[in-house]
PDB file of N, CA and C in Angstrom:
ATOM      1  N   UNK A   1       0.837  -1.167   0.000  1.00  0.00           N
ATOM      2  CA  UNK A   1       0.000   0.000   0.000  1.00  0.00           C
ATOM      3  C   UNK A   1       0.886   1.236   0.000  1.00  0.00           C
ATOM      4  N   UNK A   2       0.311   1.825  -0.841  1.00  0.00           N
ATOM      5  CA  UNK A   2       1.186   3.598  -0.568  1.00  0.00           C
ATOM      6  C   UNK A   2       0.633   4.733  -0.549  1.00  0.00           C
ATOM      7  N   UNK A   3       0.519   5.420   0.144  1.00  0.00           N
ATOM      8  CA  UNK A   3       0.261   6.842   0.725  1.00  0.00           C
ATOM      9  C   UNK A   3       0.667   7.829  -0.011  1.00  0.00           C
ATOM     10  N   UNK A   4      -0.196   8.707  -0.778  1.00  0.00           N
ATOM     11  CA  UNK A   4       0.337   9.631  -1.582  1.00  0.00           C
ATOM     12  C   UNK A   4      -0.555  11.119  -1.362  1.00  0.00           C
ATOM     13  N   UNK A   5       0.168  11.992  -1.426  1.00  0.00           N
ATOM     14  CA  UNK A   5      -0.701  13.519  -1.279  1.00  0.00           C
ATOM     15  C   UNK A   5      -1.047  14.282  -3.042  1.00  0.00           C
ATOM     16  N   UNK A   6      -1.852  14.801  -3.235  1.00  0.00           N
ATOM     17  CA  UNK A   6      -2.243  14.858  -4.097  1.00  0.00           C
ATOM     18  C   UNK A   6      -2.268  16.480  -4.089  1.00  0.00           C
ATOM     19  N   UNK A   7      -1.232  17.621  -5.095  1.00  0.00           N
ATOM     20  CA  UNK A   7      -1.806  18.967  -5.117  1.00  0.00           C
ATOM     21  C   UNK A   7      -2.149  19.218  -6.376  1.00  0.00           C
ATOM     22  N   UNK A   8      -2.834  20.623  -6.001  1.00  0.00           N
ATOM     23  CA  UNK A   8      -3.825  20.921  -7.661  1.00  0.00           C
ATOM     24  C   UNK A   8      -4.737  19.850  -7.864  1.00  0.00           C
ATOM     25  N   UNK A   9      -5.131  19.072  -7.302  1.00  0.00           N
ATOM     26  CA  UNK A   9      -6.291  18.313  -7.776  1.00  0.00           C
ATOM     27  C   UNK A   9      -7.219  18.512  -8.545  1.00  0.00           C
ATOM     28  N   UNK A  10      -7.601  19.880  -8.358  1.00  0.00           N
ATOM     29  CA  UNK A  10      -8.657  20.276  -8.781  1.00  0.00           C
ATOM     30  C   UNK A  10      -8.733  21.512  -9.910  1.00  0.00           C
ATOM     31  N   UNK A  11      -9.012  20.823 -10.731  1.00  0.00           N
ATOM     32  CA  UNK A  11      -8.896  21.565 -12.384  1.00  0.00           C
ATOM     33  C   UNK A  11     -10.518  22.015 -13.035  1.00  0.00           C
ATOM     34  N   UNK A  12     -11.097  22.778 -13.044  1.00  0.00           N
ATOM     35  CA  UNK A  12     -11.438  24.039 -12.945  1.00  0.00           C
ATOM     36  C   UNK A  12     -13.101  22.785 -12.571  1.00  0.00           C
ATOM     37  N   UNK A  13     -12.867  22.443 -11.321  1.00  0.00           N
ATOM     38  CA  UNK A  13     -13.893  22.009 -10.475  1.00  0.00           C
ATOM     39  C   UNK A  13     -14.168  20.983 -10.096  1.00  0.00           C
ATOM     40  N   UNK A  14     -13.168  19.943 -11.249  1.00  0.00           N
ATOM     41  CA  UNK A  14     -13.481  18.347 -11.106  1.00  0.00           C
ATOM     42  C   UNK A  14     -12.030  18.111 -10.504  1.00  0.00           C
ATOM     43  N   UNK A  15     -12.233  16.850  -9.971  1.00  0.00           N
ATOM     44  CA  UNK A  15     -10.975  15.952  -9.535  1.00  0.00           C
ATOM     45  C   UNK A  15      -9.943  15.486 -10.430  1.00  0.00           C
ATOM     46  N   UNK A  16      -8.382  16.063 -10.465  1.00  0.00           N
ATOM     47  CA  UNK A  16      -7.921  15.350 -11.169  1.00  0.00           C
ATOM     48  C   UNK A  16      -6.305  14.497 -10.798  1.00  0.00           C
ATOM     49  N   UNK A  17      -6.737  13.575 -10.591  1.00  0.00           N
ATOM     50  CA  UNK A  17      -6.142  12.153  -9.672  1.00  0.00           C
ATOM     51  C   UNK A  17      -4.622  12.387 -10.084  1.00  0.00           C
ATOM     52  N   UNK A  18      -4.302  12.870 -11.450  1.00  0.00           N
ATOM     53  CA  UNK A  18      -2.611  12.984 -12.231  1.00  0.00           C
ATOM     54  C   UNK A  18      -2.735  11.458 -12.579  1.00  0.00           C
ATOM     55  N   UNK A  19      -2.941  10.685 -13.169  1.00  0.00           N
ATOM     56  CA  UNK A  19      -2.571   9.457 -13.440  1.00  0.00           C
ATOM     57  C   UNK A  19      -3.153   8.184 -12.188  1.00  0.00           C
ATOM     58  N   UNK A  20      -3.304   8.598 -11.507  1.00  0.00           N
ATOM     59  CA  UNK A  20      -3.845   7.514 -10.070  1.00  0.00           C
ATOM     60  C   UNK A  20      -4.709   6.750 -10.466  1.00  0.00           C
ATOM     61  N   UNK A  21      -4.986   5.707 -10.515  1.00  0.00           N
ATOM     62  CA  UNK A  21      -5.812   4.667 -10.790  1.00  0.00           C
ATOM     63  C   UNK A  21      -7.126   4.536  -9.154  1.00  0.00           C
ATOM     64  N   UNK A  22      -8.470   5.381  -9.862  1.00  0.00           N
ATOM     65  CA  UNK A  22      -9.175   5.906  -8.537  1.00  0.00           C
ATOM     66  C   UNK A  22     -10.305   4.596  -8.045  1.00  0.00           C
ATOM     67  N   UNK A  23     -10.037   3.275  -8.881  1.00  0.00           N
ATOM     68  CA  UNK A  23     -10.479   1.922  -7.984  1.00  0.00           C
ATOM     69  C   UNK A  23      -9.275   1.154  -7.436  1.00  0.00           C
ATOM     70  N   UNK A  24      -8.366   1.956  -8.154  1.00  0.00           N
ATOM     71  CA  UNK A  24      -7.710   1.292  -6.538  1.00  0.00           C
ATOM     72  C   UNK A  24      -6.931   2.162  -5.386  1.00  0.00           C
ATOM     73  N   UNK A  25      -7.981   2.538  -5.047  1.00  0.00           N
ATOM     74  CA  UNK A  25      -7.942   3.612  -3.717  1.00  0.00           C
ATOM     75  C   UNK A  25      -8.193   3.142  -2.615  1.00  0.00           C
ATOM     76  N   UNK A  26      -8.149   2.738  -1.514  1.00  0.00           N
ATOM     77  CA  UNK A  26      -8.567   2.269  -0.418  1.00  0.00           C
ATOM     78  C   UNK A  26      -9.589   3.364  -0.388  1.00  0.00           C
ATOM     79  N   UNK A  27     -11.043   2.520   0.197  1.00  0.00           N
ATOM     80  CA  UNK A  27     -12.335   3.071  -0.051  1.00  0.00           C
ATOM     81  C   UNK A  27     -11.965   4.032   1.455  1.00  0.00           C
ATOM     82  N   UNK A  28     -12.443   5.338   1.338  1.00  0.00           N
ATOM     83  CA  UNK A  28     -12.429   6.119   2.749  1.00  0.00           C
ATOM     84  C   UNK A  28     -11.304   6.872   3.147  1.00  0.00           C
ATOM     85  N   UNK A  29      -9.894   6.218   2.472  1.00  0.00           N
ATOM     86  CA  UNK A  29      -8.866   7.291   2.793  1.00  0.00           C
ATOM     87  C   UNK A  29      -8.500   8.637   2.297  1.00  0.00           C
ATOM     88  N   UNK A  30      -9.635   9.050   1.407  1.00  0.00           N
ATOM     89  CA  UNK A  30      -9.492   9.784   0.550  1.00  0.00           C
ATOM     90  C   UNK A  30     -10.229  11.030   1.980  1.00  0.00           C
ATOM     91  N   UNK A  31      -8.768  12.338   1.583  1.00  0.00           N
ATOM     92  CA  UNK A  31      -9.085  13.282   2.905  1.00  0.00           C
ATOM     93  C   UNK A  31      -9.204  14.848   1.823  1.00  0.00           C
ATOM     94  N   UNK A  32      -9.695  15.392   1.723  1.00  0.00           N
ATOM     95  CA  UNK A  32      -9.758  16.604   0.641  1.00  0.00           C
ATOM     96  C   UNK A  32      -9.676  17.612   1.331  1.00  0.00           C
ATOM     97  N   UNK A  33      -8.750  18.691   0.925  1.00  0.00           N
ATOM     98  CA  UNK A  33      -8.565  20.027   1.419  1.00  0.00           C
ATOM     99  C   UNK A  33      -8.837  21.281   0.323  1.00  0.00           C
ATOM    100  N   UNK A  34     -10.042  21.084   0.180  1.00  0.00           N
ATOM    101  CA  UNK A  34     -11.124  22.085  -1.134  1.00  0.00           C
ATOM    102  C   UNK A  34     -10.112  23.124  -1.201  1.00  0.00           C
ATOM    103  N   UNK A  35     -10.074  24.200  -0.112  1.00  0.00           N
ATOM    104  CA  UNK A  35      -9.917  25.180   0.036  1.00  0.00           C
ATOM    105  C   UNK A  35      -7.749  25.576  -0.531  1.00  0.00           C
ATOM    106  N   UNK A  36      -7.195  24.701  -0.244  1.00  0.00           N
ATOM    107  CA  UNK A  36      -5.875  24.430  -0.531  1.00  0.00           C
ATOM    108  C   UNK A  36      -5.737  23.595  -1.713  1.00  0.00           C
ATOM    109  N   UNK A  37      -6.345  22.821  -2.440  1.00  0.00           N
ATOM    110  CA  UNK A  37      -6.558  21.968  -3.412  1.00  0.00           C
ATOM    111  C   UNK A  37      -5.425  20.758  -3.222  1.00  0.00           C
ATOM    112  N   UNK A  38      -5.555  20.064  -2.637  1.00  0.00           N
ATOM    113  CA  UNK A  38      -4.621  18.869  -1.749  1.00  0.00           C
ATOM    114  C   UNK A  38      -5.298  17.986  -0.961  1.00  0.00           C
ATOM    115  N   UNK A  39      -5.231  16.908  -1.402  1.00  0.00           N
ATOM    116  CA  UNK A  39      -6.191  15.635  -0.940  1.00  0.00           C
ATOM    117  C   UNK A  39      -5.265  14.666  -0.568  1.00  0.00           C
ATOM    118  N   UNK A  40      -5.379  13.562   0.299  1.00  0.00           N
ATOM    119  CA  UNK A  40      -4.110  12.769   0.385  1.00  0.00           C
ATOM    120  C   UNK A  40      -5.064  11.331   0.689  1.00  0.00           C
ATOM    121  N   UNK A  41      -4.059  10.176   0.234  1.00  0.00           N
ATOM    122  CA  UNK A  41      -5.381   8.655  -0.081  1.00  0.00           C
ATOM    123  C   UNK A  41      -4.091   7.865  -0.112  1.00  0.00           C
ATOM    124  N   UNK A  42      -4.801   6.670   0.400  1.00  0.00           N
ATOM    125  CA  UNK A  42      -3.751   5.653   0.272  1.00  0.00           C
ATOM    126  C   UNK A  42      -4.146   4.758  -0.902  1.00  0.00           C
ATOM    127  N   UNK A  43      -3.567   3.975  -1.751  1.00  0.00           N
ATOM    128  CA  UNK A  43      -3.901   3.425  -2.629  1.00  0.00           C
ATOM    129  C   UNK A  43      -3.103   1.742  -2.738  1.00  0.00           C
ATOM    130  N   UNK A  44      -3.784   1.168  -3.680  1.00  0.00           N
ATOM    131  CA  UNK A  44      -3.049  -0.218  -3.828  1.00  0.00           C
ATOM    132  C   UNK A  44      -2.568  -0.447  -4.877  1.00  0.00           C
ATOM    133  N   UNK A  45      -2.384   0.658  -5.702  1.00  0.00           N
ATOM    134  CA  UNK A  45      -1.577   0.980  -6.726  1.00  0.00           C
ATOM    135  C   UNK A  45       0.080   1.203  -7.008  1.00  0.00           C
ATOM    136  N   UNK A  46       0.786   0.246  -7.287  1.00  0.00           N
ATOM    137  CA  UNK A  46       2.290   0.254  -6.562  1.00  0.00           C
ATOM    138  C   UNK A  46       3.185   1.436  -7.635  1.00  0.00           C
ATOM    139  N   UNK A  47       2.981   1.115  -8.990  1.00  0.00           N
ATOM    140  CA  UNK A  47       2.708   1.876  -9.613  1.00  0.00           C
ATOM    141  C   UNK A  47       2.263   2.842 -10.746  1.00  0.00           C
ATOM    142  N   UNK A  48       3.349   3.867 -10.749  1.00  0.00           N
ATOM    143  CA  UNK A  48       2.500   5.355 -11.090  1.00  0.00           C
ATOM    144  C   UNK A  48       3.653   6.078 -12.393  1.00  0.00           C
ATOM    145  N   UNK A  49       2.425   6.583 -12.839  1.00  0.00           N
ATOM    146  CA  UNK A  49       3.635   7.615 -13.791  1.00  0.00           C
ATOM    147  C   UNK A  49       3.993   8.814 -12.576  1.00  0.00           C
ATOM    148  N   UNK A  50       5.371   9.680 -12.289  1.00  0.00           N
ATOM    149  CA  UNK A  50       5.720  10.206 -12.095  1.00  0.00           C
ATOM    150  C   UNK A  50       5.172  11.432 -12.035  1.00  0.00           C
ATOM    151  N   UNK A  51       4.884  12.096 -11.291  1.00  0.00           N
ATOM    152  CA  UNK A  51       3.597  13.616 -11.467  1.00  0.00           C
ATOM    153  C   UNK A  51       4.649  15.044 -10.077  1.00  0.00           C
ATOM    154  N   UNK A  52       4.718  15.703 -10.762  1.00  0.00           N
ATOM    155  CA  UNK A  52       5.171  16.935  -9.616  1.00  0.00           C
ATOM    156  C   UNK A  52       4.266  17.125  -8.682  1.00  0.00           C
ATOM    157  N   UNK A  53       2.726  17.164  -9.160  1.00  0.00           N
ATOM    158  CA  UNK A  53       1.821  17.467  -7.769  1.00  0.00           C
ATOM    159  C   UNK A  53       1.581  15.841  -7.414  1.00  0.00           C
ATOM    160  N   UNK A  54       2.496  14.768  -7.500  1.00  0.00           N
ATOM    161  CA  UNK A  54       2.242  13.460  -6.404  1.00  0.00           C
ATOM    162  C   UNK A  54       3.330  13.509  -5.495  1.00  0.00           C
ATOM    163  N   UNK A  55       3.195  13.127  -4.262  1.00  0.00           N
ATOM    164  CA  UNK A  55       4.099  12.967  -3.852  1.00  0.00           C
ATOM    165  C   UNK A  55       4.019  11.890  -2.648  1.00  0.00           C
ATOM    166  N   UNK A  56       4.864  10.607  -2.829  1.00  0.00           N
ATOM    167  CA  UNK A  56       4.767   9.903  -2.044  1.00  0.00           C
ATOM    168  C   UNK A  56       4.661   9.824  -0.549  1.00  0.00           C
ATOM    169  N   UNK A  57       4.378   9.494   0.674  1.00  0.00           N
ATOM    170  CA  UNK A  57       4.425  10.153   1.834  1.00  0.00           C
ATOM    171  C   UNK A  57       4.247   8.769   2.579  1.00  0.00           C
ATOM    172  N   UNK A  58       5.356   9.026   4.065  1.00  0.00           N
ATOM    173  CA  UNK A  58       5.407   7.469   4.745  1.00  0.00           C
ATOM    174  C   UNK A  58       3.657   7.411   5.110  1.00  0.00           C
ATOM    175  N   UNK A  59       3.399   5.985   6.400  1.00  0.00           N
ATOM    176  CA  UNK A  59       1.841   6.244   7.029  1.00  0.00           C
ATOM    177  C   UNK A  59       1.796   7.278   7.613  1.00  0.00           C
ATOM    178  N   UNK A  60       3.169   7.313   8.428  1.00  0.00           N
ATOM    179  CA  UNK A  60       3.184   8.811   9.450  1.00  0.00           C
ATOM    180  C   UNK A  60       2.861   9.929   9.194  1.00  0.00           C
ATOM    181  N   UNK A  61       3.384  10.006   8.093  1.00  0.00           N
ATOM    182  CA  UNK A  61       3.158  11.524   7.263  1.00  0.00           C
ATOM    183  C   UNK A  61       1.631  12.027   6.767  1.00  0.00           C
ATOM    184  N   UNK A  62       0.948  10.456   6.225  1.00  0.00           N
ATOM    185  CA  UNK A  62      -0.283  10.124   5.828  1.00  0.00           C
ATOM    186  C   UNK A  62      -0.866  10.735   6.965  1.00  0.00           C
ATOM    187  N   UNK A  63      -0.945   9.864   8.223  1.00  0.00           N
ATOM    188  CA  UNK A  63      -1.695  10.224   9.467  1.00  0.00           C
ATOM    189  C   UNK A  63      -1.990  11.539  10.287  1.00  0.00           C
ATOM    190  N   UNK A  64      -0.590  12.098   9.523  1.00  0.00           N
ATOM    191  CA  UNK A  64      -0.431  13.486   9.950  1.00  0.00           C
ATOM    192  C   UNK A  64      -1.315  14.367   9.383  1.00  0.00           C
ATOM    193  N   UNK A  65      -1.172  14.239   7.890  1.00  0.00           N
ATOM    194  CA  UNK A  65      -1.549  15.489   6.866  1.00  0.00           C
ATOM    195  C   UNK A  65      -2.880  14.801   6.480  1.00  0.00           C
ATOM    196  N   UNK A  66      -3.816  14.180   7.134  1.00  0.00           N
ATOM    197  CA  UNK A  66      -4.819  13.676   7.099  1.00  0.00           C
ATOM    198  C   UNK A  66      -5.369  13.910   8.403  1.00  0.00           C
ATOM    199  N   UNK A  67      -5.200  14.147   9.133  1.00  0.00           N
ATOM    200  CA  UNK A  67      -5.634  14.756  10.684  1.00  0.00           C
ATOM    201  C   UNK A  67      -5.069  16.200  10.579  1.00  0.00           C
ATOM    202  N   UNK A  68      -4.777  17.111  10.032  1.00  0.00           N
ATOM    203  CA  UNK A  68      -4.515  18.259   9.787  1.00  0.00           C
ATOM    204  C   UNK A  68      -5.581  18.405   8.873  1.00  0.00           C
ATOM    205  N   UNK A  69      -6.101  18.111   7.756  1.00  0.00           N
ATOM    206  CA  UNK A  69      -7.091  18.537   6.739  1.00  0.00           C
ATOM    207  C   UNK A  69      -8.446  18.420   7.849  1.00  0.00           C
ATOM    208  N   UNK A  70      -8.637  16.867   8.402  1.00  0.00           N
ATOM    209  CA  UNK A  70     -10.081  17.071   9.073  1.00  0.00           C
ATOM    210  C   UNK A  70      -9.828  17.554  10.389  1.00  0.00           C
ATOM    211  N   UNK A  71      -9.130  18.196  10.979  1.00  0.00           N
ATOM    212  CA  UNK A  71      -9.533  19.517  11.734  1.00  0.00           C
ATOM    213  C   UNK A  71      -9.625  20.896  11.159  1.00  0.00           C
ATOM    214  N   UNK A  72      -9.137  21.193  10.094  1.00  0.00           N
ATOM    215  CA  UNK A  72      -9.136  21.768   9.465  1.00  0.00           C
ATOM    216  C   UNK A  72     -10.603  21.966   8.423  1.00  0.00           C
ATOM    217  N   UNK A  73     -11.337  21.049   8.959  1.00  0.00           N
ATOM    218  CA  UNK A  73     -12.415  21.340   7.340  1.00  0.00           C
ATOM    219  C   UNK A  73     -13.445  21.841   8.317  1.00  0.00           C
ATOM    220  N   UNK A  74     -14.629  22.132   7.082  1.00  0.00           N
ATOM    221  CA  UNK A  74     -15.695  23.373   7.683  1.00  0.00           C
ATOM    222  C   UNK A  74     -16.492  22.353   8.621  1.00  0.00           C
ATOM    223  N   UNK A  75     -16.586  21.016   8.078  1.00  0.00           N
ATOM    224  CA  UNK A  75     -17.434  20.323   9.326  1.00  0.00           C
ATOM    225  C   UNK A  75     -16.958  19.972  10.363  1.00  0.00           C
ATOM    226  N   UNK A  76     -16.129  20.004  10.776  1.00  0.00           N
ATOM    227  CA  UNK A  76     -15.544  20.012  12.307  1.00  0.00           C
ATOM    228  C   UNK A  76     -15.265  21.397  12.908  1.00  0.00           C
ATOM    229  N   UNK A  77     -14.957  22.471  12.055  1.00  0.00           N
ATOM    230  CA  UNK A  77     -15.184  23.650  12.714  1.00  0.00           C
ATOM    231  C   UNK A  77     -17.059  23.542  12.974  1.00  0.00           C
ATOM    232  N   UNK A  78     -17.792  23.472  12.558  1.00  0.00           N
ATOM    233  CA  UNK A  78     -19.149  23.872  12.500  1.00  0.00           C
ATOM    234  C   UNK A  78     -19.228  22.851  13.941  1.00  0.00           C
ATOM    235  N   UNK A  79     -18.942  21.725  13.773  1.00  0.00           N
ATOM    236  CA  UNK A  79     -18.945  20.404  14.923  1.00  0.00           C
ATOM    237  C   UNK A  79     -18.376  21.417  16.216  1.00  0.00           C
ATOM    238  N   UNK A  80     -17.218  21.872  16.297  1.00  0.00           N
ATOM    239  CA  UNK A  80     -16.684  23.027  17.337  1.00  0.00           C
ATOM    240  C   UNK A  80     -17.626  23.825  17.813  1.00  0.00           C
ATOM    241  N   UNK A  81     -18.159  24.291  16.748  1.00  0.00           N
ATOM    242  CA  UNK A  81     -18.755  26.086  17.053  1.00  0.00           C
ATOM    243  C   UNK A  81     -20.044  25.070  17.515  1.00  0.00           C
ATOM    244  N   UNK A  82     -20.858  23.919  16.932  1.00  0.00           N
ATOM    245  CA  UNK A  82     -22.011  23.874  17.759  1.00  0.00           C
ATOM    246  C   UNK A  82     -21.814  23.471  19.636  1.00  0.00           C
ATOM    247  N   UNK A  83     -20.827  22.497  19.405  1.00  0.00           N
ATOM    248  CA  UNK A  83     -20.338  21.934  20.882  1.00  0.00           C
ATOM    249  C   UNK A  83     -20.016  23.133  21.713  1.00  0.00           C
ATOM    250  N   UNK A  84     -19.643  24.464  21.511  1.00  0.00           N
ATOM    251  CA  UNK A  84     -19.512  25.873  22.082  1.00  0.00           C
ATOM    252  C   UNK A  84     -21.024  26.364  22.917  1.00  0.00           C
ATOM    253  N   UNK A  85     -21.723  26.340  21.608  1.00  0.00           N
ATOM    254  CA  UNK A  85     -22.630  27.068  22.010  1.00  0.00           C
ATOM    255  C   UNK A  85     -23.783  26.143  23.285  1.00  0.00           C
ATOM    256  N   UNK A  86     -23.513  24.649  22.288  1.00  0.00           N
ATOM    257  CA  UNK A  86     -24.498  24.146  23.455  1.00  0.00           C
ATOM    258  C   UNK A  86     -23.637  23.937  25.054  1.00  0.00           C
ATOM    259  N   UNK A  87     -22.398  24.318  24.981  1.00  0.00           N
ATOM    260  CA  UNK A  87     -21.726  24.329  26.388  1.00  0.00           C
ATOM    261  C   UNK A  87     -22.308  25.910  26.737  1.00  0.00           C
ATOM    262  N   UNK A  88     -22.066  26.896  25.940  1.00  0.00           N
ATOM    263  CA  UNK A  88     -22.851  28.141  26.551  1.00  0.00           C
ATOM    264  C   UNK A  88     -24.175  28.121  26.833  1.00  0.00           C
ATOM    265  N   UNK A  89     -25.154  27.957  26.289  1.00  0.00           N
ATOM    266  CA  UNK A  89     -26.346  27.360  26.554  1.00  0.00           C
ATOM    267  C   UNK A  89     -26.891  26.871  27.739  1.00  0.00           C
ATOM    268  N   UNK A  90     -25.719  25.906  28.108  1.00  0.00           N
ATOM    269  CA  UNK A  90     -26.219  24.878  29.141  1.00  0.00           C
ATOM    270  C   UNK A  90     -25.876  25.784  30.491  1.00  0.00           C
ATOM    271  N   UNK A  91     -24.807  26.570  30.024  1.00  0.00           N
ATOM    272  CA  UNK A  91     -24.288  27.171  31.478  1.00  0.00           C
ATOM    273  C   UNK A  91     -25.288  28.381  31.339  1.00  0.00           C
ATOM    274  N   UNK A  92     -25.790  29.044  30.987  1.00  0.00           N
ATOM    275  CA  UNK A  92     -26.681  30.188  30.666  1.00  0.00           C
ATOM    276  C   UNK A  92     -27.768  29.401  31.034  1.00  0.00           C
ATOM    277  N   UNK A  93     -29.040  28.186  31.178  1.00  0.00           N
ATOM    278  CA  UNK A  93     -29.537  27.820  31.876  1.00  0.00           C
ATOM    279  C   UNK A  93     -29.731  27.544  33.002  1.00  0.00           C
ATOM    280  N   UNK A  94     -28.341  27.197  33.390  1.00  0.00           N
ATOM    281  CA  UNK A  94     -27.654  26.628  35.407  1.00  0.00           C
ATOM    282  C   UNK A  94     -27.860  28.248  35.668  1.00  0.00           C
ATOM    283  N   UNK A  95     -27.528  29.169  35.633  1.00  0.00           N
ATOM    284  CA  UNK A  95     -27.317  30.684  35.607  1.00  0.00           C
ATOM    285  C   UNK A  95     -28.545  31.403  35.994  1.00  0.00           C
ATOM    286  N   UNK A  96     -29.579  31.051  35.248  1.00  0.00           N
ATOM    287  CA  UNK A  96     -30.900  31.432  34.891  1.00  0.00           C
ATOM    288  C   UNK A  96     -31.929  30.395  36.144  1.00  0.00           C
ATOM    289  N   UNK A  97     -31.257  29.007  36.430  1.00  0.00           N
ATOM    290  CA  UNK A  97     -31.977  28.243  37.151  1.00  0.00           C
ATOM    291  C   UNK A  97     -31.561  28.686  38.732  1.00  0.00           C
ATOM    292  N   UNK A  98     -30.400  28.696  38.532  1.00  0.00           N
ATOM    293  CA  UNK A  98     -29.894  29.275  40.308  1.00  0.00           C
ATOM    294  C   UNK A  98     -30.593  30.671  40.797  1.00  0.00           C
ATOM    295  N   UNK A  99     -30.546  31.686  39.213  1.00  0.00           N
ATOM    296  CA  UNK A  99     -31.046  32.881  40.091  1.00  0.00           C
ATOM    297  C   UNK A  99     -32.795  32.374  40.558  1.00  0.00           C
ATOM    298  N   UNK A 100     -33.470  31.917  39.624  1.00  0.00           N
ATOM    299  CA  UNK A 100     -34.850  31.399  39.988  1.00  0.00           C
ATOM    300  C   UNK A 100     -35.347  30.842  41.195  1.00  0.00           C
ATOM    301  N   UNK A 101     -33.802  29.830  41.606  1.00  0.00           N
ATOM    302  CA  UNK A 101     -34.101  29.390  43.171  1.00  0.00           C
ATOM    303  C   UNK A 101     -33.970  30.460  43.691  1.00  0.00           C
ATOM    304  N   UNK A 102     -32.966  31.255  44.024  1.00  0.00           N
ATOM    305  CA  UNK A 102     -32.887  32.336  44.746  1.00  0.00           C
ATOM    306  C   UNK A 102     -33.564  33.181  44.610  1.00  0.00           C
ATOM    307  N   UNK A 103     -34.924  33.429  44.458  1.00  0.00           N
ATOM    308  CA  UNK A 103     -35.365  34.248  44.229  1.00  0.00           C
ATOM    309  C   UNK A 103     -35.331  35.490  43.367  1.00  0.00           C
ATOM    310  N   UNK A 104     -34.506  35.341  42.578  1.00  0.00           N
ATOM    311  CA  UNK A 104     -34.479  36.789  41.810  1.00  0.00           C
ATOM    312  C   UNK A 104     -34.871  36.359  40.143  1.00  0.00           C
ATOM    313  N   UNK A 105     -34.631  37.635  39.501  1.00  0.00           N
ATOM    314  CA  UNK A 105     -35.259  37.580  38.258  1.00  0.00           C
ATOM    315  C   UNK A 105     -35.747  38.648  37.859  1.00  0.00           C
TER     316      UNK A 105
END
């Protein structure tokens, strides 16, 4: 198996793999960074024609720059910002419930 990062992928909207053979991708490793145009996938493809935007990468590196994209993407920020608010929320209720025992309001 080999681990490869993928830049410029994206040519004026579609995916473009550089030569990668995209059934044999390990289903799911595929990590996309829209916004940077750099996706990184492991594949079972040994090999490849030679491409400037491929670049081979150990697992480590894989694991790395694949946990950097999904903290990095809008659904785990959005996942953040909701887990925020419902922690503000909840404490803005305790807040609202204590003054109620105590009489005020």
């Amino acid at each position: 198996m080999k681990y490869v990062r993928i830049t410029d992928f994206l040519i004026e909207g579609a995916a473009n793999y550089k030569g990668l053979d995209v059934d044999l991708f390990i289903p799911g490793s595929q990590h996309y960074d829209f916004e940077n145009e750099v996706c990184v996938i492991s594949t079972r493809q040994d090999n490849y024609e030679p491409h400037s935007d491929l670049q081979e990468l150990s697992f480590d590196d894989y694991e790395i720059a694949k946990e950097i994209i999904v903290q990095n993407s809008p659904q785990t920020q959005e996942k953040n910002d909701i887990e925020k608010l419902r922690e503000d929320l909840k404490n803005a209720i305790m807040e609202l419930s204590m003054a109620i025992a105590m009489g005020g309001m």
